[in-house]
Protein backbone atom coordinates (compact mmCIF):
# COMPACT_ATOMS: atom_id res chain seq x y z
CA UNK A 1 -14.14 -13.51 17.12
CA UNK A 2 -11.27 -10.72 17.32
CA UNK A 3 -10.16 -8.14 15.27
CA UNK A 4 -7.38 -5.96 15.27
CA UNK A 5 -7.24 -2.46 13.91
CA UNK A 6 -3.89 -0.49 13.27
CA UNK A 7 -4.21 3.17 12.96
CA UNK A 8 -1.23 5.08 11.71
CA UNK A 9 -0.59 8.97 10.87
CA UNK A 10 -1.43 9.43 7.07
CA UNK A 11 1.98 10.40 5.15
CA UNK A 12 2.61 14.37 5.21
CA UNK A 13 1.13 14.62 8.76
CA UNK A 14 3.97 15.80 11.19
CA UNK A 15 4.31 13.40 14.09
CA UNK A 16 5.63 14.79 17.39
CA UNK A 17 5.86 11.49 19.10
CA UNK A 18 7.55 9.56 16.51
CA UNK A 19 9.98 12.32 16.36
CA UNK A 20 10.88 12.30 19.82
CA UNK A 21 10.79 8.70 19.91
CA UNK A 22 13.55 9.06 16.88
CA UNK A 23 15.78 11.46 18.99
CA UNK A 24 15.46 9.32 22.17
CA UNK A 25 17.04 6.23 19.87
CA UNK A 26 19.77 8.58 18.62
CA UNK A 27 20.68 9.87 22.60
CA UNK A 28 20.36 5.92 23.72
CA UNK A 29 23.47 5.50 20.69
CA UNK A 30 21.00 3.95 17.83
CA UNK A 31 22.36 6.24 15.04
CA UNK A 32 20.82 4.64 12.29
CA UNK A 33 16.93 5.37 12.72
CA UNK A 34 15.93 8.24 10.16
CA UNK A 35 12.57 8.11 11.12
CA UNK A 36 9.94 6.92 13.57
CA UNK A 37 5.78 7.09 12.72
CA UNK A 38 4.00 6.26 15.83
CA UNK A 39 0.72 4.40 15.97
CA UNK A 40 -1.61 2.50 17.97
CA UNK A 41 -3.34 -1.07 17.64
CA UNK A 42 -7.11 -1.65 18.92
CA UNK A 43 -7.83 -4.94 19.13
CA UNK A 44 -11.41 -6.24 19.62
CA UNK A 45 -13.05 -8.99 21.35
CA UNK A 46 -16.49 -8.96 18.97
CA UNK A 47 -19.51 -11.04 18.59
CA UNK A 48 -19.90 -14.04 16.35
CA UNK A 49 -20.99 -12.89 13.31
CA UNK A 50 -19.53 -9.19 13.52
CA UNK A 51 -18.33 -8.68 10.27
CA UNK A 52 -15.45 -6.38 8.49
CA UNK A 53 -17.83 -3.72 6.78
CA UNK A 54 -18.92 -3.33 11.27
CA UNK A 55 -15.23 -2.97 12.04
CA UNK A 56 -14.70 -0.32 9.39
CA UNK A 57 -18.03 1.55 10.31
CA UNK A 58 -16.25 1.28 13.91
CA UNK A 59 -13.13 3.15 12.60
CA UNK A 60 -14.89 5.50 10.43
CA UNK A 61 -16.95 6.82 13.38
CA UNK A 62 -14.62 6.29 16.76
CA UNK A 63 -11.34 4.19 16.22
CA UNK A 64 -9.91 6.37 13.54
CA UNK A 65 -9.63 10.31 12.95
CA UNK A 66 -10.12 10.06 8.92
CA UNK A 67 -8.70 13.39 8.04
CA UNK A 68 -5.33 12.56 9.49
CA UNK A 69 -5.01 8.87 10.04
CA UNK A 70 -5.08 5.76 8.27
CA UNK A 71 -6.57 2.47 9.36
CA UNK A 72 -6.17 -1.47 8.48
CA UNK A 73 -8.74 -3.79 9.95
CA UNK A 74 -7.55 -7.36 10.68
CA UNK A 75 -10.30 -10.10 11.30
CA UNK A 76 -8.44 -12.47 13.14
């Protein structure tokens, strides 16, 4: 069983990546990106029977910094 978790910056939270992510696009000649947010994806090779509410305990205490980031938890 596998699950994938994508964390992303919560709105309002200045991101210094996606910003220079967004000005290396507009150097490269891809003038039409406004705006970048960058994230990252865990996925998770789990045990049989490892269920959702586990995945989101997993985020709430490692995967995911709460105060400033969202997650989504994808049982795949």
């Amino acid at each position: 069983m596998k699950a994938r978790v994508h964390v992303m910056l919560k709105n309002g939270v200045l991101d210094p990546q996606g910003e220079a992510v967004r000005h290396a696009l507009g150097t490269l000649g891809f003038d039409g990106v406004n705006g970048v947010r960058q994230g990252k994806v865990i996925e998770l090779d789990l045990a049989d029977g490892t269920t959702e509410a586990i995945v989101t305990e997993m985020c709430e205490k490692l995967l995911a910094n709460t105060v400033i980031e969202s997650y989504r938890v994808e049982m795949l």
